[in-house]
C-alpha atoms as a PDB file:
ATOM      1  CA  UNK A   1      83.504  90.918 100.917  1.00  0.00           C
ATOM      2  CA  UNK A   2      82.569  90.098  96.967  1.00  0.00           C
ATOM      3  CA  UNK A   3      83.874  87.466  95.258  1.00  0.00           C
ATOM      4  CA  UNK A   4      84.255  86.974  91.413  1.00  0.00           C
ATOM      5  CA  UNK A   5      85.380  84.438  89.561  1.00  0.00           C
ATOM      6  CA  UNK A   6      88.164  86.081  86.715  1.00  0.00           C
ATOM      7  CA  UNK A   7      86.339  86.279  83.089  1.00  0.00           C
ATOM      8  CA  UNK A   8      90.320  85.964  81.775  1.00  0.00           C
ATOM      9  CA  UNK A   9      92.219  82.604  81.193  1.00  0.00           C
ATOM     10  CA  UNK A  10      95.234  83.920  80.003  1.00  0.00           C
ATOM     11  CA  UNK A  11      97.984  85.178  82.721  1.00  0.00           C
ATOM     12  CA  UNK A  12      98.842  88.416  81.240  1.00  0.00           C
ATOM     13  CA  UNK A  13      95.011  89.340  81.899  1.00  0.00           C
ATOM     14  CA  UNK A  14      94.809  87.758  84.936  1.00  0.00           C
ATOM     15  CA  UNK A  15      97.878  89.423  86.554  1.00  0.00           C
ATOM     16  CA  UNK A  16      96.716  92.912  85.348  1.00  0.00           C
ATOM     17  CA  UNK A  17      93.179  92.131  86.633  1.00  0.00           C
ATOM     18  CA  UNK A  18      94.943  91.750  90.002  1.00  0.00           C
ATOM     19  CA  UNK A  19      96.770  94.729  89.596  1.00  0.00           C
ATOM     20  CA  UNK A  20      94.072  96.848  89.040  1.00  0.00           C
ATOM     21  CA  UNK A  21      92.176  95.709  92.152  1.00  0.00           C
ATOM     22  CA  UNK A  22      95.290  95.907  94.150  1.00  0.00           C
ATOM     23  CA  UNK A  23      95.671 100.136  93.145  1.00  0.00           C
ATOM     24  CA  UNK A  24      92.119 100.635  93.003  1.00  0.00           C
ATOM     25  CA  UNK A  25      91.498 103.692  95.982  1.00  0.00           C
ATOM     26  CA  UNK A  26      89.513 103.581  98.173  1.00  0.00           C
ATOM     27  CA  UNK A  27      90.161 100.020  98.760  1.00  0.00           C
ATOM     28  CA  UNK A  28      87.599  97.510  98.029  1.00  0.00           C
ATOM     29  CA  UNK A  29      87.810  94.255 100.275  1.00  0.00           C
ATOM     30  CA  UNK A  30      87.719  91.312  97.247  1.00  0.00           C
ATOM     31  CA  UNK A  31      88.110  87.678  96.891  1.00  0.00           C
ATOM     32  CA  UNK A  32      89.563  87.224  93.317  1.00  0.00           C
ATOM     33  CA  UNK A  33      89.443  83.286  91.822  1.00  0.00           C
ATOM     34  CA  UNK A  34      90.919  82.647  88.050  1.00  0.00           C
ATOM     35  CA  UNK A  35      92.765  79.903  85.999  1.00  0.00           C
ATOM     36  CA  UNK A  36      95.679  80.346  83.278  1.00  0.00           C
ATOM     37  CA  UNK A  37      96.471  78.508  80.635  1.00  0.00           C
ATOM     38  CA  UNK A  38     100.006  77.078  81.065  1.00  0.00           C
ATOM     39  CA  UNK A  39     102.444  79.767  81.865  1.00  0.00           C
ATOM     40  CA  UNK A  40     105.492  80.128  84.770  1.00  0.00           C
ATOM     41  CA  UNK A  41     105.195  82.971  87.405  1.00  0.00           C
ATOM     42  CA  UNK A  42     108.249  84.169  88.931  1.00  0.00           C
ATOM     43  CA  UNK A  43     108.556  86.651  92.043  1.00  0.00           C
ATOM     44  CA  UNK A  44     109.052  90.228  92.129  1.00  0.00           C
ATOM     45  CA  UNK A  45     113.247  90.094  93.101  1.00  0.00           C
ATOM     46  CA  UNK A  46     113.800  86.858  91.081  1.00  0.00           C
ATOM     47  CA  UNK A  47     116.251  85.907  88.389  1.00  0.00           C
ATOM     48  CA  UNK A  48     114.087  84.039  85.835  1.00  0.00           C
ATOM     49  CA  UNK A  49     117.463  82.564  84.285  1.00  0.00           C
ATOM     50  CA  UNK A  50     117.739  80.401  87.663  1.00  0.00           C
ATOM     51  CA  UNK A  51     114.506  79.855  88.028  1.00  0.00           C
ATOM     52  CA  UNK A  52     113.005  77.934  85.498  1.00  0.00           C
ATOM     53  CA  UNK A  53     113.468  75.991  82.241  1.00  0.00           C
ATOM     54  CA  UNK A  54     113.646  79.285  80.535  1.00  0.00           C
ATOM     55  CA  UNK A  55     114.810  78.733  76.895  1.00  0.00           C
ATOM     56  CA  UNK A  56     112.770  75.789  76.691  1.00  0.00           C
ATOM     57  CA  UNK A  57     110.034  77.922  77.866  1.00  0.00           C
ATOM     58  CA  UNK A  58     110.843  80.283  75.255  1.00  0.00           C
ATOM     59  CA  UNK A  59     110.896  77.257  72.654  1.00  0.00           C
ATOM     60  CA  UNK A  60     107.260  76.233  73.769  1.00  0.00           C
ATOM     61  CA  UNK A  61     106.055  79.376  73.720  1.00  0.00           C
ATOM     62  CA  UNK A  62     104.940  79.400  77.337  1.00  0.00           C
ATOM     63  CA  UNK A  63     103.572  82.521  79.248  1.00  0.00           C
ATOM     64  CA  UNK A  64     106.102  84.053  81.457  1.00  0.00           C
ATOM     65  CA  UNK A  65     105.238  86.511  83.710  1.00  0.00           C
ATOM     66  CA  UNK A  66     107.196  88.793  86.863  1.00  0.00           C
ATOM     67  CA  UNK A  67     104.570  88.983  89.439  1.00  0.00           C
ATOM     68  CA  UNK A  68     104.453  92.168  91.607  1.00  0.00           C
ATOM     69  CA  UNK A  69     104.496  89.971  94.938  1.00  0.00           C
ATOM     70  CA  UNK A  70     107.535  88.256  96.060  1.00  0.00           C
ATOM     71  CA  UNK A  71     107.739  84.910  96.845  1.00  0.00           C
ATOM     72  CA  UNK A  72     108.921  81.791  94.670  1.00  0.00           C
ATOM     73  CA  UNK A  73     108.464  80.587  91.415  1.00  0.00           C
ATOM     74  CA  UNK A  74     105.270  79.163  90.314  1.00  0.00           C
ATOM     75  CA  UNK A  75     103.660  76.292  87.329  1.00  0.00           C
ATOM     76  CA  UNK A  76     100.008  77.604  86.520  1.00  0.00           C
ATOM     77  CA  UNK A  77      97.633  75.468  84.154  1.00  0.00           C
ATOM     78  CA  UNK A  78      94.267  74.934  84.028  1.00  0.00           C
ATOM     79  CA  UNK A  79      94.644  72.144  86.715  1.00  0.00           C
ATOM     80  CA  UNK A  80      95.228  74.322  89.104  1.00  0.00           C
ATOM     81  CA  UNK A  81      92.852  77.093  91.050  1.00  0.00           C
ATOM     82  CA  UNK A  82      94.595  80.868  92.043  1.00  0.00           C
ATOM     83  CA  UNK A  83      92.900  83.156  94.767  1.00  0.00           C
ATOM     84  CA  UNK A  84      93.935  86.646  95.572  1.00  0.00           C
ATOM     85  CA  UNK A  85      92.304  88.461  98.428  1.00  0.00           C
ATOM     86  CA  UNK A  86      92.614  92.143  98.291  1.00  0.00           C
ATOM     87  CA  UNK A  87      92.689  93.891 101.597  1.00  0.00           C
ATOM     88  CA  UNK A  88      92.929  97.002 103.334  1.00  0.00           C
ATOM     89  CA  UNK A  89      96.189  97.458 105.621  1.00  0.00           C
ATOM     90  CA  UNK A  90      94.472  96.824 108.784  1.00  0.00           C
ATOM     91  CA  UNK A  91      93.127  93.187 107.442  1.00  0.00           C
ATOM     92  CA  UNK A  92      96.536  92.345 107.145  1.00  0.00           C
ATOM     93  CA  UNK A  93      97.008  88.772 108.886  1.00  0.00           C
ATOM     94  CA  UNK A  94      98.252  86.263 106.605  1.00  0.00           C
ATOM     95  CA  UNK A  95      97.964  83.651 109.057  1.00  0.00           C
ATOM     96  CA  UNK A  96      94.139  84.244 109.061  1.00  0.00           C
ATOM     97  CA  UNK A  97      93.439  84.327 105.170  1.00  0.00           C
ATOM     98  CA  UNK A  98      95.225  81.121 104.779  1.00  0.00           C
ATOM     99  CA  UNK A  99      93.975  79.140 107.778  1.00  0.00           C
ATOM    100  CA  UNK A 100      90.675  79.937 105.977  1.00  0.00           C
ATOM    101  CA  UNK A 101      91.787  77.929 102.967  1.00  0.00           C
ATOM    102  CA  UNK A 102      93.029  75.345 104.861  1.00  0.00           C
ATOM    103  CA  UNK A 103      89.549  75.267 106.864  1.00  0.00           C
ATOM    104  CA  UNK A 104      87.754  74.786 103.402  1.00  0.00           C
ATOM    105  CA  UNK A 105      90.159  71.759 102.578  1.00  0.00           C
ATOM    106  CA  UNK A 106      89.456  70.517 105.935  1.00  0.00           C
ATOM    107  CA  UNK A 107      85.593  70.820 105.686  1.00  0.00           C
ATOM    108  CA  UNK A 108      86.250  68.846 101.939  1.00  0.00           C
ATOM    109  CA  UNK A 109      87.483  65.711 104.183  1.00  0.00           C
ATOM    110  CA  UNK A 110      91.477  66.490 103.602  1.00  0.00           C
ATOM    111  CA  UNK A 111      92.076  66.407 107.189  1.00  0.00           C
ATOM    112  CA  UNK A 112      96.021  66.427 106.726  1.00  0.00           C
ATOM    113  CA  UNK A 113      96.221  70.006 105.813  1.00  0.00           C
ATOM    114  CA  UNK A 114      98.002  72.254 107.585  1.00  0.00           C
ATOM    115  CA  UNK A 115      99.970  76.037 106.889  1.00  0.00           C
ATOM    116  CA  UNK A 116     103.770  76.237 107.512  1.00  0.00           C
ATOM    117  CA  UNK A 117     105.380  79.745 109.246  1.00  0.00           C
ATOM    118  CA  UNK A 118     105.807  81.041 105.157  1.00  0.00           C
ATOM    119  CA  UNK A 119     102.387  80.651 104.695  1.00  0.00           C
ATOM    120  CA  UNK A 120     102.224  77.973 102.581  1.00  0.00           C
ATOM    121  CA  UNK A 121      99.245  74.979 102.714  1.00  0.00           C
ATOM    122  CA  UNK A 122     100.807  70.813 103.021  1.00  0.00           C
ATOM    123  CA  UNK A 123      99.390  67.828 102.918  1.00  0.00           C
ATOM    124  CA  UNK A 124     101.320  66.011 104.945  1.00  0.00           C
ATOM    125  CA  UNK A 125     105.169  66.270 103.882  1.00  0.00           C
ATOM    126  CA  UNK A 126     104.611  67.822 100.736  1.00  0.00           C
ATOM    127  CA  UNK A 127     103.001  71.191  99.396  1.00  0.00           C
ATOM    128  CA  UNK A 128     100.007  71.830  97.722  1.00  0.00           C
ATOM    129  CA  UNK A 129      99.578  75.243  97.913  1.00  0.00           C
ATOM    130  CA  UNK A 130     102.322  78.250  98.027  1.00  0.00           C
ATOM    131  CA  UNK A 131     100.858  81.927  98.697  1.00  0.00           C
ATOM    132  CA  UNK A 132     103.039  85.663  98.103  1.00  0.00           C
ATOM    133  CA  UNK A 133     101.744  89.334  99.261  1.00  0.00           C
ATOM    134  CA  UNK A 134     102.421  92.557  97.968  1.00  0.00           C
ATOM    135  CA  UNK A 135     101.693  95.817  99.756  1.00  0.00           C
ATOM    136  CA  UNK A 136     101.298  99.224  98.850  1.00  0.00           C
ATOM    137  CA  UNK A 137     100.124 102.126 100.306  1.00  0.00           C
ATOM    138  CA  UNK A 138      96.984 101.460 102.330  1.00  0.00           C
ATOM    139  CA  UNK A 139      96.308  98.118 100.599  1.00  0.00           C
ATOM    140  CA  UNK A 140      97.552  94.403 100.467  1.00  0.00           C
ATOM    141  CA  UNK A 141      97.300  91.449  98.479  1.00  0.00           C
ATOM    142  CA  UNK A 142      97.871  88.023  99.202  1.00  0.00           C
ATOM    143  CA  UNK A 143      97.260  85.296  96.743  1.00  0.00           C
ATOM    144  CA  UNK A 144      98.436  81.729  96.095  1.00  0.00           C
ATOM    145  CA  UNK A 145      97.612  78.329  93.816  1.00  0.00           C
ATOM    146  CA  UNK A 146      96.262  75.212  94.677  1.00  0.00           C
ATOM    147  CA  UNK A 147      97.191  72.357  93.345  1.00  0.00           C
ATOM    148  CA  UNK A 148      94.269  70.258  91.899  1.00  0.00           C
ATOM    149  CA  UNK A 149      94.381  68.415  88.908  1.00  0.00           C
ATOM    150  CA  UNK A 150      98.172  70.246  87.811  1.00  0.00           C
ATOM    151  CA  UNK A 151     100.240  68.589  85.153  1.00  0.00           C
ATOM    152  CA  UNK A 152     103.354  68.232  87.713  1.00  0.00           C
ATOM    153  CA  UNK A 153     105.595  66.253  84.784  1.00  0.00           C
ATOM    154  CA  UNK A 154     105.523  69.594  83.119  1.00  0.00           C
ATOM    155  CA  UNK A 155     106.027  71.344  86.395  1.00  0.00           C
ATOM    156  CA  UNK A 156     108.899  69.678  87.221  1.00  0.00           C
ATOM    157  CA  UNK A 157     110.447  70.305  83.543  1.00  0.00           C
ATOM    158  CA  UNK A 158     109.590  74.202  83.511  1.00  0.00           C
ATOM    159  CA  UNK A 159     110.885  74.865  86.816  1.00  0.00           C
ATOM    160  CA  UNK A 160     113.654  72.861  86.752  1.00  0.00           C
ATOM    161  CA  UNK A 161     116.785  75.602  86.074  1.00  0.00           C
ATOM    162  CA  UNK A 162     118.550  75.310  82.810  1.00  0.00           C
ATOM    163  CA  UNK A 163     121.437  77.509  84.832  1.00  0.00           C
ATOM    164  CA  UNK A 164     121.895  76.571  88.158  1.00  0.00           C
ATOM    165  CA  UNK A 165     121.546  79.690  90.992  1.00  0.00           C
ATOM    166  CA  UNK A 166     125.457  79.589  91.040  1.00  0.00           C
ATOM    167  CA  UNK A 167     127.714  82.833  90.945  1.00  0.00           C
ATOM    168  CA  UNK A 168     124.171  84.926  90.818  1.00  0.00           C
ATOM    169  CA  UNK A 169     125.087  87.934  88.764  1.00  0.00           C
ATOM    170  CA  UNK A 170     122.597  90.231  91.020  1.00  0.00           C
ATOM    171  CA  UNK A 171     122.320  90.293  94.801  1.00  0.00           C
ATOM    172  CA  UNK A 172     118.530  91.800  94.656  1.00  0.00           C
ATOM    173  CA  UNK A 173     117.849  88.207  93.134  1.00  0.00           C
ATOM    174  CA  UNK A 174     116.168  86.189  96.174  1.00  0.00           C
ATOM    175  CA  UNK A 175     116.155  82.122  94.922  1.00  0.00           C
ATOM    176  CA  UNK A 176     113.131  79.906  94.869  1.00  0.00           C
ATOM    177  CA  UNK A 177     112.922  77.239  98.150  1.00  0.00           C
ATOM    178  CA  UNK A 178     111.652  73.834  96.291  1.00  0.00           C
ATOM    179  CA  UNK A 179     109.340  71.930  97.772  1.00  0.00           C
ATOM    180  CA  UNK A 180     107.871  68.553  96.964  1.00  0.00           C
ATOM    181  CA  UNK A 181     104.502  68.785  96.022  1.00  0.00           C
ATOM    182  CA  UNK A 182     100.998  67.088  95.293  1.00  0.00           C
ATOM    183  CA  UNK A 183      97.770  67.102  93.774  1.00  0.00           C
ATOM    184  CA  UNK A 184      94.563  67.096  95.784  1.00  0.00           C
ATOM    185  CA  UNK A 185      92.727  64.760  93.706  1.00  0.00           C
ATOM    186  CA  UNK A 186      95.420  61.997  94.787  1.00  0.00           C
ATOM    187  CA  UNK A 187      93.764  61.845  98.264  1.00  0.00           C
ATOM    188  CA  UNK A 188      90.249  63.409  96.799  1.00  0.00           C
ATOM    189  CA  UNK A 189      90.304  62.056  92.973  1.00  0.00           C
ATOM    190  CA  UNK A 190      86.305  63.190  92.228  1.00  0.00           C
ATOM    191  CA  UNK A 191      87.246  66.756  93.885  1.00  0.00           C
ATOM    192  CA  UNK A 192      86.147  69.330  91.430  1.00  0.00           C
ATOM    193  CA  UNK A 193      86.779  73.100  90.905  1.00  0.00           C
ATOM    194  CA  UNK A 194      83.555  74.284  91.731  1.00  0.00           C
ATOM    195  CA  UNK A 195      83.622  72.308  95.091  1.00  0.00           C
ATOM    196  CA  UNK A 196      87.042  73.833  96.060  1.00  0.00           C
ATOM    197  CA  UNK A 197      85.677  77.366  95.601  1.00  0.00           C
ATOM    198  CA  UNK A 198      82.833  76.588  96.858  1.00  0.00           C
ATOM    199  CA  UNK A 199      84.000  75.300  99.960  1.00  0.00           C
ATOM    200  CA  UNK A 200      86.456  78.310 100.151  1.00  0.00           C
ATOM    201  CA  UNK A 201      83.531  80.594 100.015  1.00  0.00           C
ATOM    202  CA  UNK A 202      82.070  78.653 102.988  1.00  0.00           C
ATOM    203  CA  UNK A 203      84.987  79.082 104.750  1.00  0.00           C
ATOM    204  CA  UNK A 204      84.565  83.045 104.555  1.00  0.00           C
ATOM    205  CA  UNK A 205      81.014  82.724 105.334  1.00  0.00           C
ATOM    206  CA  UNK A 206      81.645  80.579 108.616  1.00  0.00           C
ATOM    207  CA  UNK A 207      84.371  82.764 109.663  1.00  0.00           C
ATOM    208  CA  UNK A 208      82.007  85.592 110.618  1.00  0.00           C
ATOM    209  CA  UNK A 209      82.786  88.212 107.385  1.00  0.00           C
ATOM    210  CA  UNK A 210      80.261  90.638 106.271  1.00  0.00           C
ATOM    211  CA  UNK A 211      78.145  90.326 103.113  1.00  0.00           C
ATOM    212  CA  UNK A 212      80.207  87.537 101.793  1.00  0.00           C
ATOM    213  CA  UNK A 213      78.658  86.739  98.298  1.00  0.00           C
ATOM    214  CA  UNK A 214      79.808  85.531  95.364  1.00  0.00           C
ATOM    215  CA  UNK A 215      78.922  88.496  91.978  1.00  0.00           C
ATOM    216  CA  UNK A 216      79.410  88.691  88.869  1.00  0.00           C
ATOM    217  CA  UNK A 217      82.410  90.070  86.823  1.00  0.00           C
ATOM    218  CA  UNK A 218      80.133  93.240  85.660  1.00  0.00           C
ATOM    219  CA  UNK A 219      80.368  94.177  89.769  1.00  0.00           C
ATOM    220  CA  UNK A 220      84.209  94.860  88.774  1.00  0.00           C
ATOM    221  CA  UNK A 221      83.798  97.628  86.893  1.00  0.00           C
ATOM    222  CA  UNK A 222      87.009  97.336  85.377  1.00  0.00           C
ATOM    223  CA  UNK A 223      87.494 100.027  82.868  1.00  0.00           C
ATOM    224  CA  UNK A 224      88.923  98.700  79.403  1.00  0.00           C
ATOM    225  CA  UNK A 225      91.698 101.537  79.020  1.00  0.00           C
ATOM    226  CA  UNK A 226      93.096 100.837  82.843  1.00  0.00           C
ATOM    227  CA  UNK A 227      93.139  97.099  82.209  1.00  0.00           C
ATOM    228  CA  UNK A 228      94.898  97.456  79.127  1.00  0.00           C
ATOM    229  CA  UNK A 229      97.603  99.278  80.439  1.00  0.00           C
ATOM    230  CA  UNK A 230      98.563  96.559  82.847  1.00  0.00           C
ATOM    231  CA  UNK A 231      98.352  94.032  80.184  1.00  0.00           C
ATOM    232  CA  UNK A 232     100.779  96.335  78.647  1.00  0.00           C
ATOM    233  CA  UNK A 233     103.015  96.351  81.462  1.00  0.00           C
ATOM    234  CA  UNK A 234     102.849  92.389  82.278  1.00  0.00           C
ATOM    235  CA  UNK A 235     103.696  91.945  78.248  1.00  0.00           C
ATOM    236  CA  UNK A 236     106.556  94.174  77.916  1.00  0.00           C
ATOM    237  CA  UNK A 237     109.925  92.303  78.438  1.00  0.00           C
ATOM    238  CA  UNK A 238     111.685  95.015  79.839  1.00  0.00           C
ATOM    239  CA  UNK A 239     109.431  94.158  82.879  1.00  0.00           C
ATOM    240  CA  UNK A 240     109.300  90.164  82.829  1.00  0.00           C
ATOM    241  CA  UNK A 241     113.052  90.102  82.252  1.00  0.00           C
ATOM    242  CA  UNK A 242     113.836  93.082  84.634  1.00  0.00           C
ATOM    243  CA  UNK A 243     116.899  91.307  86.598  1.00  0.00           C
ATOM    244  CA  UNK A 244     118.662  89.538  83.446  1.00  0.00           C
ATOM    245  CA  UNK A 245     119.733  93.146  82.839  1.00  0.00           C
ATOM    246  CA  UNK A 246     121.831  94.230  85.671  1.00  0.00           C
END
């Protein structure tokens, strides 16, 4: 399995980056790690308008994004680290990719780490780490954030909804469960980046995968024209905002 470290910092880039991997046939086993700049992530069947601080968002000029995945709505900034593992079908075990990140955060000394049944990582009663999946044909992706250094002040006032999830004008819409949550660096405060995904990387490595090994971006061979027309699609509001107009 490769790993690369995302040459993007902006979410729009980031998210079609994903993509990409995700569609790519055959599938290519990959380990994906990248940071955004401050932007809000909602799920695939959300309503963004009960979701999240969205005028203010709007105001502040924040990224917004509709993920292809399901799962809740998300705070990224560069505080916090996102991994997406790419998989063929028959890797699919959810309960195995993110035991392995709670292994690494176990082997860092954060020994009260543990995965709940919806796959998401706690230390102790609160969360610092949520995960979604998408699947598609003979591939799958899971990926999720980790809570490092986050700002959660401005997590709390993003995802705090101006319009409470009352009277939901669409039944696809599927509401966010919130969740307390935490920084690592309050029980680790000199934990860095590079030691988290370095000790995830370990994790693989210990866990008996094949040719685990960290390359460079080049390996991706991302061609400009394919990437760009996922940028397109994460950019175009008639995708983000999907669900405000039904």
């Amino acid at each position: 399995m490769r790993i690369f470290v995302s040459p993007f910092s902006d979410a729009v880039s980031n998210a079609a980056l994903e993509e990409l991997l995700f569609r790519r046939r055959p599938v290519e086993a990959c380990l994906l790690f990248y940071r955004n700049g401050e932007s809000v992530l909602w799920g695939r069947n959300q309503n963004p308008l009960h979701e999240c601080a969205l005028q203010q968002c709007l105001l502040e000029k924040v990224v917004l994004i509709r993920r292809i995945s399901g799962g809740g709505t998300v705070y990224h900034d560069r505080g916090n680290l996102n991994y997406s593992f790419v998989l063929s079908r028959e890797a699919w075990d959810p309960l195995r990719w993110v035991g392995l990140i709670v292994q690494a955060l176990q082997d860092l000394g954060i020994s009260k780490v543990h995965a709940c049944s919806r796959h998401s990582i706690w230390l102790d009663s609160r969360k610092v780490s949520g995960s979604a999946f998408a699947l598609s044909g003979p591939s799958v992706m899971l990926h999720g954030c980790i809570l490092l250094e986050t700002n959660l002040d401005r997590l709390q006032k993003l995802l705090t909804p101006e319009i409470p999830p009352y009277g939901e004008s669409s039944s696809r819409a599927i509401a966010s469960v919130r969740s307390p949550v935490v920084n690592l660096q309050e029980v680790r405060p000199a934990l860095t980046m590079e030691e988290l995904t370095g000790a995830i990387c370990n994790s693989l490595r210990k866990s008996g995968l094949q040719n685990v090994q960290m390359s460079a971006p080049e390996w991706l061979q991302v061609p400009e024209p394919e990437l760009e027309r996922y940028r397109k699609k994460f950019s175009d509001p008639a995708w983000t905002f999907e669900l405000l107009r039904k």
